[in-house]
C-alpha atoms as a PDB file:
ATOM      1  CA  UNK A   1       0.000   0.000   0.000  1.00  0.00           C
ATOM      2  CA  UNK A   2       1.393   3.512  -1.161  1.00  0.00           C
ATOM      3  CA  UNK A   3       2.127   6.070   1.532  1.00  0.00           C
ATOM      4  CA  UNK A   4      -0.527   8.214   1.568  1.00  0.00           C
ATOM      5  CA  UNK A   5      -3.448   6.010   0.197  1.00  0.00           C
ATOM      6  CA  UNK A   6      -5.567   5.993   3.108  1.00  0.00           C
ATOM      7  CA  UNK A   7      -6.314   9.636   2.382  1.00  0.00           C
ATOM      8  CA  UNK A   8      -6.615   9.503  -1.083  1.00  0.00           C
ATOM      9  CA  UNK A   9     -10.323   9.729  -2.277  1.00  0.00           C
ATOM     10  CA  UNK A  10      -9.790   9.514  -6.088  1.00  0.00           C
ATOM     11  CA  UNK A  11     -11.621  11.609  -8.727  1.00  0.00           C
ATOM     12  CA  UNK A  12     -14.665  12.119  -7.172  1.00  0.00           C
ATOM     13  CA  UNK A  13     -12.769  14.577  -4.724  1.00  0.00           C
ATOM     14  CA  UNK A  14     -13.655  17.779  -7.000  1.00  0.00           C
ATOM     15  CA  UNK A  15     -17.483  17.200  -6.380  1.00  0.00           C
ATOM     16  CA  UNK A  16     -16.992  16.033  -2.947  1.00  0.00           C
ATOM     17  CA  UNK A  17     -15.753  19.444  -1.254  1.00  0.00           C
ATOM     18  CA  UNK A  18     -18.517  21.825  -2.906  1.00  0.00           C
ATOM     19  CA  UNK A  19     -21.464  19.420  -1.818  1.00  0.00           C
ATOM     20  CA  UNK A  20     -19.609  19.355   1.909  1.00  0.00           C
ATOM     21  CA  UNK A  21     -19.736  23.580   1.516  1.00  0.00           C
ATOM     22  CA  UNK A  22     -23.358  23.081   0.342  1.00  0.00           C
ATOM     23  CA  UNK A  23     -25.159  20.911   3.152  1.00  0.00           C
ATOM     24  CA  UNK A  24     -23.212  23.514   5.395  1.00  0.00           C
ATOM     25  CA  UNK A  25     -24.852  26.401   4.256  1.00  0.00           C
ATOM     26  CA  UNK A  26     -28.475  24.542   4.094  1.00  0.00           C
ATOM     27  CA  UNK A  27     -28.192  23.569   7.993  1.00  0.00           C
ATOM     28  CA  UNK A  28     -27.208  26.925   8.507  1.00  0.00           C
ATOM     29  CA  UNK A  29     -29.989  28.806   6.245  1.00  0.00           C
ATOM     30  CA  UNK A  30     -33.089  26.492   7.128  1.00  0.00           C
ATOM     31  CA  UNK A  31     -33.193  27.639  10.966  1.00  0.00           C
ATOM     32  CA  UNK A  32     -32.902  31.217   9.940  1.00  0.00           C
ATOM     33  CA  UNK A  33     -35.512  30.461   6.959  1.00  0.00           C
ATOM     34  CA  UNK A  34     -37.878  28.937   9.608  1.00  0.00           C
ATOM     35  CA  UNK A  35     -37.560  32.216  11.957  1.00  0.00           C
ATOM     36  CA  UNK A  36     -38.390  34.484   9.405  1.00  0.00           C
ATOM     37  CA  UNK A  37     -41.253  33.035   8.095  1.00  0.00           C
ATOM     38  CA  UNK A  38     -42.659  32.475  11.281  1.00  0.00           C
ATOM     39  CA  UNK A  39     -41.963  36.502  12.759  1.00  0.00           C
ATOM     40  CA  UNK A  40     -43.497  37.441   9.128  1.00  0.00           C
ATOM     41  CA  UNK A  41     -47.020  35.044   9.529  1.00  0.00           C
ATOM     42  CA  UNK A  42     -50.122  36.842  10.728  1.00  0.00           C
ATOM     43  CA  UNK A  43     -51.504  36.308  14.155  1.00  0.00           C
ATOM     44  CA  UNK A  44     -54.817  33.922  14.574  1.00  0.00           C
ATOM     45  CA  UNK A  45     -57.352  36.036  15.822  1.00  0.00           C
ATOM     46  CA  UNK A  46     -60.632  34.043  15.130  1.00  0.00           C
ATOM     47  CA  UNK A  47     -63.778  36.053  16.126  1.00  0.00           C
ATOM     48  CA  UNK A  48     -64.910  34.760  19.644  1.00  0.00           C
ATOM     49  CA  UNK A  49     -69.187  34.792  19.585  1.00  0.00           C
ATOM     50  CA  UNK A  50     -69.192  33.285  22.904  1.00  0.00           C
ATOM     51  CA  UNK A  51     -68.225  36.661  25.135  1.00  0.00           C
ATOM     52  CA  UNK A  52     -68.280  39.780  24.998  1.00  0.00           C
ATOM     53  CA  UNK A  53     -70.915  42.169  23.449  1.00  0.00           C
ATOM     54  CA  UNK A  54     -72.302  45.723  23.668  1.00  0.00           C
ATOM     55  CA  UNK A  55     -73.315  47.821  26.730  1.00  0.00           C
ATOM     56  CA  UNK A  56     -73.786  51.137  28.116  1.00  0.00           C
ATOM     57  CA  UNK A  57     -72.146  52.872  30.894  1.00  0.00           C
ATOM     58  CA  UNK A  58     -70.722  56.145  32.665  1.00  0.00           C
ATOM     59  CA  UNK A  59     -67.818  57.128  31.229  1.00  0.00           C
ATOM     60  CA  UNK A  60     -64.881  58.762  32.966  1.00  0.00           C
ATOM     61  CA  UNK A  61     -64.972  61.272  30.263  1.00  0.00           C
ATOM     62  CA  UNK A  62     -68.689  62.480  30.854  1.00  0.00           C
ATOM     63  CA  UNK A  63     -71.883  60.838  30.102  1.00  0.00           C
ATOM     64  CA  UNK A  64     -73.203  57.586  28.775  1.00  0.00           C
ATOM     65  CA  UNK A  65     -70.711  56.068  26.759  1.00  0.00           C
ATOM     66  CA  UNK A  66     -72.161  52.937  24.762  1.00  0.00           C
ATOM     67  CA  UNK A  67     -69.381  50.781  23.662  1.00  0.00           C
ATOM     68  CA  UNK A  68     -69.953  50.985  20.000  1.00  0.00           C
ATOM     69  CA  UNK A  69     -69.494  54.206  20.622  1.00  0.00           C
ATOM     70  CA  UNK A  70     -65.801  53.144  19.918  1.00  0.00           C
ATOM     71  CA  UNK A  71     -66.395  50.945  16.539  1.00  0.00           C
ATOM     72  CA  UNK A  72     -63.410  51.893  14.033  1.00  0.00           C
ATOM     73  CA  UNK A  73     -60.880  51.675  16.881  1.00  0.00           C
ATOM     74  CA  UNK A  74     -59.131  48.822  18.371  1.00  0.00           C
ATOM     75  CA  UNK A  75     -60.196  48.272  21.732  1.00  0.00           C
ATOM     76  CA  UNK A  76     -57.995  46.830  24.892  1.00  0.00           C
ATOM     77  CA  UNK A  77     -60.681  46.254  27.436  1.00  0.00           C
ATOM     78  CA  UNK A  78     -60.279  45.044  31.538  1.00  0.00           C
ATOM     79  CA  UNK A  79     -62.311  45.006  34.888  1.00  0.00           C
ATOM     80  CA  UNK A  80     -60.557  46.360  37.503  1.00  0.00           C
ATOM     81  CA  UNK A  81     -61.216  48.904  40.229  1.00  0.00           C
ATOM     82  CA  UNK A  82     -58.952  52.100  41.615  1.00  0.00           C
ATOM     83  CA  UNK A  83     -58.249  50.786  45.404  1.00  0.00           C
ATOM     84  CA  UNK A  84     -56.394  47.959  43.945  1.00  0.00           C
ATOM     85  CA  UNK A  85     -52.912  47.856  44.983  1.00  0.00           C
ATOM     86  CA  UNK A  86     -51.404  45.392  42.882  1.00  0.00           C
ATOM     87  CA  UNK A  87     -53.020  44.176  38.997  1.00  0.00           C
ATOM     88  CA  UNK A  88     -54.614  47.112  38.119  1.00  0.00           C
ATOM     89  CA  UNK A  89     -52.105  49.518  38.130  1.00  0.00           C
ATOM     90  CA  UNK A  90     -49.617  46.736  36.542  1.00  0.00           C
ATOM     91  CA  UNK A  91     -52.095  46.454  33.825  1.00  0.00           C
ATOM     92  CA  UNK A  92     -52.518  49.820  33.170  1.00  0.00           C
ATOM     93  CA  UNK A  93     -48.702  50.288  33.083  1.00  0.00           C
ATOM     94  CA  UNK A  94     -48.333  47.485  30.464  1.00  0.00           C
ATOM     95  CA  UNK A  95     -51.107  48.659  28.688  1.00  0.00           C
ATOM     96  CA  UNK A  96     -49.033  52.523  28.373  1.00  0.00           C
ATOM     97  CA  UNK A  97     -46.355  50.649  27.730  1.00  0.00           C
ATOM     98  CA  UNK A  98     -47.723  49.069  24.321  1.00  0.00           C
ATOM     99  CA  UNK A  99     -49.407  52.067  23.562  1.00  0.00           C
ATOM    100  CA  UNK A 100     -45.217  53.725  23.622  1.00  0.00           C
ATOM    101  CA  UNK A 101     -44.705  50.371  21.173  1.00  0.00           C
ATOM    102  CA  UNK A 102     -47.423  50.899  18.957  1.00  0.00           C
ATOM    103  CA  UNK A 103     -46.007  54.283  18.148  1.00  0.00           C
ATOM    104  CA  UNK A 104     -48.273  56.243  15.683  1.00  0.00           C
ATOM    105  CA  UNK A 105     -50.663  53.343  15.511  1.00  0.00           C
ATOM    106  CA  UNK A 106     -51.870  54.081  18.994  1.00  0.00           C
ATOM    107  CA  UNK A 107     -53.903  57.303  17.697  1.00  0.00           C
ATOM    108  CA  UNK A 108     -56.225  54.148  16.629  1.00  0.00           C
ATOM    109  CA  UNK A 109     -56.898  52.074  19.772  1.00  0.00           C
ATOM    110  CA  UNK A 110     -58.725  52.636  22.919  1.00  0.00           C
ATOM    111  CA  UNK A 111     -57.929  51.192  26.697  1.00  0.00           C
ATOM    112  CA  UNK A 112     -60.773  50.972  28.613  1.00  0.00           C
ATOM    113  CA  UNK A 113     -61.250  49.773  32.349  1.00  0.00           C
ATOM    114  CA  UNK A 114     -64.947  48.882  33.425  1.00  0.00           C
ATOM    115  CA  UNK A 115     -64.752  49.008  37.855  1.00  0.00           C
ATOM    116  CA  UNK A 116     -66.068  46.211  39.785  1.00  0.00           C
ATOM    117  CA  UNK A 117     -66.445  48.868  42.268  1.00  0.00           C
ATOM    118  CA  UNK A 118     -68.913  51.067  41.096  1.00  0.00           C
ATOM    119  CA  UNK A 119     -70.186  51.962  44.697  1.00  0.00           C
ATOM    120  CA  UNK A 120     -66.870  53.899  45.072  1.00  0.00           C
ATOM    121  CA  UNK A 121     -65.908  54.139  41.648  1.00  0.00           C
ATOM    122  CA  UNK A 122     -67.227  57.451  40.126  1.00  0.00           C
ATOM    123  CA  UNK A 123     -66.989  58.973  37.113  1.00  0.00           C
ATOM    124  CA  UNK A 124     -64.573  61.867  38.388  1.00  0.00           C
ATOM    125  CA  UNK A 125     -62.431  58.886  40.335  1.00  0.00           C
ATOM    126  CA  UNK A 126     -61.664  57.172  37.252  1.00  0.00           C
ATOM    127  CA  UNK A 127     -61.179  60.427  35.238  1.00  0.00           C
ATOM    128  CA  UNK A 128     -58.335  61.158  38.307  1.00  0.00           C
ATOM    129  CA  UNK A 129     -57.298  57.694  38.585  1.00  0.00           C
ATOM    130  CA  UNK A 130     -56.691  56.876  34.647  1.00  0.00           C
ATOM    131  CA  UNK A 131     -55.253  60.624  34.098  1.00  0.00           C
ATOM    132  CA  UNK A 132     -52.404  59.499  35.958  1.00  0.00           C
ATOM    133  CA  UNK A 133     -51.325  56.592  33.553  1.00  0.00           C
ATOM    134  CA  UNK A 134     -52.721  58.155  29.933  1.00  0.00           C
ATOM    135  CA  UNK A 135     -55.916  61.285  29.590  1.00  0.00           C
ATOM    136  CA  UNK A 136     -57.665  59.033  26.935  1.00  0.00           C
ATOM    137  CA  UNK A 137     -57.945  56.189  29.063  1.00  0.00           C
ATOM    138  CA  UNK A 138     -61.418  55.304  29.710  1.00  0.00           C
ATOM    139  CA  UNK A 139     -63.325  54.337  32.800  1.00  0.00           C
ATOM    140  CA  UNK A 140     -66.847  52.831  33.191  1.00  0.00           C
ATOM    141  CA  UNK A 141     -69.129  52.805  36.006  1.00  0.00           C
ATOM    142  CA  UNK A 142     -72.321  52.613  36.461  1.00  0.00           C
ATOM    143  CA  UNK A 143     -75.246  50.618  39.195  1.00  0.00           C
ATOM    144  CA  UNK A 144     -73.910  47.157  40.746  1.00  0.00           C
ATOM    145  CA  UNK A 145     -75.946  45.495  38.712  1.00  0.00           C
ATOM    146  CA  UNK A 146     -75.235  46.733  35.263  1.00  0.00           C
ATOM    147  CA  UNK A 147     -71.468  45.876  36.006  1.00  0.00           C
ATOM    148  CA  UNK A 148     -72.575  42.755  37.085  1.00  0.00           C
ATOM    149  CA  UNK A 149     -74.453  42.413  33.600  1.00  0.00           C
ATOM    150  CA  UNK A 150     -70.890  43.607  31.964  1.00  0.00           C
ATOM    151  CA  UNK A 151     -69.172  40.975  33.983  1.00  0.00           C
ATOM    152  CA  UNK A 152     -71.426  38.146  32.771  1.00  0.00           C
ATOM    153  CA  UNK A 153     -71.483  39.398  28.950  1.00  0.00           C
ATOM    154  CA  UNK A 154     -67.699  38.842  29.106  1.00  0.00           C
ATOM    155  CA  UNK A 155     -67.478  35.894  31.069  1.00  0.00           C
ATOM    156  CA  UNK A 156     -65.551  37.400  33.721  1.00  0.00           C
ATOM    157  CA  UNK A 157     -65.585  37.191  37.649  1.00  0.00           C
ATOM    158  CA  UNK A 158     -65.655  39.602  40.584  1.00  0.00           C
ATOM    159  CA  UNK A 159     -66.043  39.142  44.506  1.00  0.00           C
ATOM    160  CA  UNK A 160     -65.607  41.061  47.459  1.00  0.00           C
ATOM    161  CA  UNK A 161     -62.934  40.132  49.817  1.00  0.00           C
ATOM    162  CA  UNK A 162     -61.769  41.802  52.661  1.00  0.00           C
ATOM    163  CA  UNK A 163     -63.582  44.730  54.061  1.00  0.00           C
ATOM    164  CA  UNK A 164     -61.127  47.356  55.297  1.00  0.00           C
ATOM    165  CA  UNK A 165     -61.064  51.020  55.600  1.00  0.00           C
ATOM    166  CA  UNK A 166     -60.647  51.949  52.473  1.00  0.00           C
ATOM    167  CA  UNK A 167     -61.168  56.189  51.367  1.00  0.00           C
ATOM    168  CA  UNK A 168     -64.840  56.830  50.562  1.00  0.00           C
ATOM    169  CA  UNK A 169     -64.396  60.215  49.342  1.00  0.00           C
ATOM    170  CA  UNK A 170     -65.446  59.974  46.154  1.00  0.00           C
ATOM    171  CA  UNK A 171     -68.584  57.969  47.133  1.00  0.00           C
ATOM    172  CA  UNK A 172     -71.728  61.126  47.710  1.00  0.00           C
ATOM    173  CA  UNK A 173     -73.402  58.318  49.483  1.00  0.00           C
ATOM    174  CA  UNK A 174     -70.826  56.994  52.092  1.00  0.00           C
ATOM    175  CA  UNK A 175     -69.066  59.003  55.067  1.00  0.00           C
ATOM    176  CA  UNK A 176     -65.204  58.788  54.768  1.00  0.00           C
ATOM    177  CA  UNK A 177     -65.283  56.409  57.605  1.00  0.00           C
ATOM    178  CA  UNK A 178     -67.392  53.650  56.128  1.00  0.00           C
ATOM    179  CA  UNK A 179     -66.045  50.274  55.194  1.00  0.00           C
ATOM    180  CA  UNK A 180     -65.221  49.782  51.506  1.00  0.00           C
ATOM    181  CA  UNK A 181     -63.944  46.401  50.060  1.00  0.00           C
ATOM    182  CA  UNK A 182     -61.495  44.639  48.126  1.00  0.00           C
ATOM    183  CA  UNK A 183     -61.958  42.557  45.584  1.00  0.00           C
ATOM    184  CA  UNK A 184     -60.944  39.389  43.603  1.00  0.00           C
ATOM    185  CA  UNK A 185     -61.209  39.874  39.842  1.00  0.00           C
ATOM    186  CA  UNK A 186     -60.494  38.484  36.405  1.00  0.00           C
ATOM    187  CA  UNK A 187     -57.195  39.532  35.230  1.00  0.00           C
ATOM    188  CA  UNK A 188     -57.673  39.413  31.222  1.00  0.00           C
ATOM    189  CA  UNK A 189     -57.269  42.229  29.221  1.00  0.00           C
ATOM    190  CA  UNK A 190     -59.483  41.709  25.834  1.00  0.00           C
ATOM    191  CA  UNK A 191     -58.719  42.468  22.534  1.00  0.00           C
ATOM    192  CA  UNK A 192     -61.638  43.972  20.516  1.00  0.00           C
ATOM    193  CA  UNK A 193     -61.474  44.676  16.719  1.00  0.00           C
ATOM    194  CA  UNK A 194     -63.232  47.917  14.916  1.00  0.00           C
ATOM    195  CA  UNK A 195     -66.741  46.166  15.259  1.00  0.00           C
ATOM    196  CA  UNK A 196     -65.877  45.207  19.272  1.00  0.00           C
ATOM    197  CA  UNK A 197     -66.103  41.454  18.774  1.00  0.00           C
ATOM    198  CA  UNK A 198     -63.507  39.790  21.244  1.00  0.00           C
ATOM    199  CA  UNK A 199     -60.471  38.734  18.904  1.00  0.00           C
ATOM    200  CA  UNK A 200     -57.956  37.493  22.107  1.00  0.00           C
ATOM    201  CA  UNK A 201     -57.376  37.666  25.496  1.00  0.00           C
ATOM    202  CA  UNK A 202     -54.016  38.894  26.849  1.00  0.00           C
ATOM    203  CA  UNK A 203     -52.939  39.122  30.247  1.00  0.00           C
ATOM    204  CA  UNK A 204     -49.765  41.489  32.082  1.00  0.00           C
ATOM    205  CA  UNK A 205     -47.225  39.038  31.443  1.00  0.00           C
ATOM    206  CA  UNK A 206     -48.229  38.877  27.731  1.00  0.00           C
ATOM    207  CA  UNK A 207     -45.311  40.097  25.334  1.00  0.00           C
ATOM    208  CA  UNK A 208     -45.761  43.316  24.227  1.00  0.00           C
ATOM    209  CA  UNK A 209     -44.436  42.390  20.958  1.00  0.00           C
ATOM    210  CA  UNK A 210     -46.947  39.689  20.804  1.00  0.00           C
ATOM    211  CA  UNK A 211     -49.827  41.979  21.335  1.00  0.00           C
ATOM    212  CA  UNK A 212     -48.126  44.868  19.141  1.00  0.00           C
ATOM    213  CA  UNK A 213     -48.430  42.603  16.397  1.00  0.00           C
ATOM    214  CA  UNK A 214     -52.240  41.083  17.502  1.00  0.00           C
ATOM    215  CA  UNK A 215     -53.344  45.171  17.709  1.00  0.00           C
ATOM    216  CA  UNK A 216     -51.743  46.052  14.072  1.00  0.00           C
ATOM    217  CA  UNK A 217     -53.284  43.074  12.547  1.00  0.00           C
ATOM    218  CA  UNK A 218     -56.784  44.131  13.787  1.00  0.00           C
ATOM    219  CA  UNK A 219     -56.162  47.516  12.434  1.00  0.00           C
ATOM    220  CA  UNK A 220     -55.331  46.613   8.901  1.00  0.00           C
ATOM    221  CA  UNK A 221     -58.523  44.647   8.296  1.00  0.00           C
ATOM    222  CA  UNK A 222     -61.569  46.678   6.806  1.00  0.00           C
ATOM    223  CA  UNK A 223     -64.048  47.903   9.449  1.00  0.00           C
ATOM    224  CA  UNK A 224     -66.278  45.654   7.849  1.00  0.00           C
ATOM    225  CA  UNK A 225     -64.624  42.473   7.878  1.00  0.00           C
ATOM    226  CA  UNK A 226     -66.008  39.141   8.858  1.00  0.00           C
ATOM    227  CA  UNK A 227     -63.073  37.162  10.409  1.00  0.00           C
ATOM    228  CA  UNK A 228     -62.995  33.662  11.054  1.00  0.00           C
ATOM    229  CA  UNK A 229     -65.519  32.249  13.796  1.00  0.00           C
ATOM    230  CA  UNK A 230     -64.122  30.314  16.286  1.00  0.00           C
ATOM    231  CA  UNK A 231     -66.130  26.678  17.669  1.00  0.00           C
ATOM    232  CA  UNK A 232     -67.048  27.838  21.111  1.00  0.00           C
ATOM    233  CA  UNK A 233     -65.508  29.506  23.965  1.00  0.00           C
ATOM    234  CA  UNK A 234     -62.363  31.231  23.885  1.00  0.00           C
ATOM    235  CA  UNK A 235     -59.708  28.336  23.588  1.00  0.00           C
ATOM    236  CA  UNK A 236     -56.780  30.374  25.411  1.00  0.00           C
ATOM    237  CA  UNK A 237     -55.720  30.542  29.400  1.00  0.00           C
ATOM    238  CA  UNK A 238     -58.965  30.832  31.164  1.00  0.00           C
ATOM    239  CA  UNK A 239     -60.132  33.647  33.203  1.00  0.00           C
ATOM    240  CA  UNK A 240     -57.904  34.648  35.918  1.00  0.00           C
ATOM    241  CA  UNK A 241     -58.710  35.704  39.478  1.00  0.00           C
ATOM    242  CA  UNK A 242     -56.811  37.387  41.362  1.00  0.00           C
ATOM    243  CA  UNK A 243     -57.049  36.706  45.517  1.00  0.00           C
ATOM    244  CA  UNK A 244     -53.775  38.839  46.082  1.00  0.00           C
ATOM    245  CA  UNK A 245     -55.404  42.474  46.588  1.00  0.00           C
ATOM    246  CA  UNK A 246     -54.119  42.980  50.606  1.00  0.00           C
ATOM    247  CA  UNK A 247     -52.786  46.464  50.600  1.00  0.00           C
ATOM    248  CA  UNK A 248     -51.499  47.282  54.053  1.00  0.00           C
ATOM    249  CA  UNK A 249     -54.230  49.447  55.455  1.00  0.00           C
ATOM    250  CA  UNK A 250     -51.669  52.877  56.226  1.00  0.00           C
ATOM    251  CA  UNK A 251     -50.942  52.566  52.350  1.00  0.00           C
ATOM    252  CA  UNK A 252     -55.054  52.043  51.920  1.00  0.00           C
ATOM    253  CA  UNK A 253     -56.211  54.866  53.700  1.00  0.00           C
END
């Protein structure tokens, strides 16, 4: 045997090396291929006819505000209340927060929080409350048992918890010393397209990337589209409660 032959591989070496160089740059393409088409596919928003629907209610701005009211805009909806210590605010603060990563787009949506408070909730409350996180946030309040109608059109959940001393100030029918109460609520924030059918639910942890790209998809269909139906309820994480609203009650007061 010559010196040398065990490397030899004869005269198919010429084809060898540049099919070698070629299933290199394949394993290295297809990943990137895969990410790209994925980041450029449109979200899944399927039309939810199982929840949601329209209502009227006092709006932090002034008045009865109907929610169609708001047909043509992209709506981010939530129940919440102003004395919470702890989801609200965090959801109002992620909800600026993709309104900053919508840029110019944001002209076009609406965030709107419906109170599972309305006994202490007023109109002027929520106008104070929301002003501190963006002026064209929205607020809705109205009797206990319209927001209980809003709560059950949406599928969502509210109970009091703890009664503490909680400020009354804004309630004409309480003294400053009555009790007021905390509460346990759904923590979903909904998605609404231009005709305020429920398109997705998203929650504070959500990406705001994620829910960039669920808002601008919304926005570039036709105000009269028809979107796809989903089968029954909404098949995504279900309603959350929350059971964590303890403020301490010097920070409550």
């Amino acid at each position: 045997m010559r010196r040398g032959s065990l490397f030899r591989i004869g005269p198919l070496a010429p084809l060898i090396v540049p099919l070698i160089a070629l299933l290199i740059a394949l394993l290295i393409a297809l990943p990137i291929g895969f990410a790209v088409a994925a980041g450029a596919a449109a979200p899944s928003l399927p039309v939810h006819d199982g929840i949601g629907g329209d209502f009227s209610a006092r709006s932090s701005h002034g008045g009865e505000m109907r929610l169609s009211e708001l047909r043509g805009r992209v709506v981010l909806l939530f129940f919440g209340y102003t004395s919470c210590q702890d989801i609200c605010p965090a959801t109002l603060g992620h909800l600026k927060a993709l309104q900053k990563h919508l840029g110019p787009a944001a002209e076009h949506v609406r965030v709107v929080l419906v109170t599972v408070d309305p006994e202490n909730d007023t109109p002027e409350h929520l106008d104070e409350y929301l002003s501190r996180f963006d002026p064209g946030f929205i607020g809705l309040t109205g009797t206990p048992e319209e927001m209980d109608r809003i709560l059950e059109l949406y599928m969502a959940e509210s109970h009091k918890s703890h009664g503490m001393a909680l400020t009354t100030r804004y309630n004409q029918q309480k003294s400053p010393v009555d009790e007021a109460y905390l509460y346990a609520h759904s923590q979903q924030i909904y998605l609404l397209d231009k005709r305020s059918r429920v398109r997705a639910l998203f929650f504070v942890g959500s990406p705001l990337d994620q829910m960039r790209d669920a808002v601008l998809a919304l926005l570039s269909e036709p105000d009269g589209t028809a979107g796809a139906r989903a089968n029954g309820p909404v098949q995504q994480a279900p309603p959350r409660v929350n059971h964590d609203h303890h403020p301490d009650k010097e920070g409550s007061r």
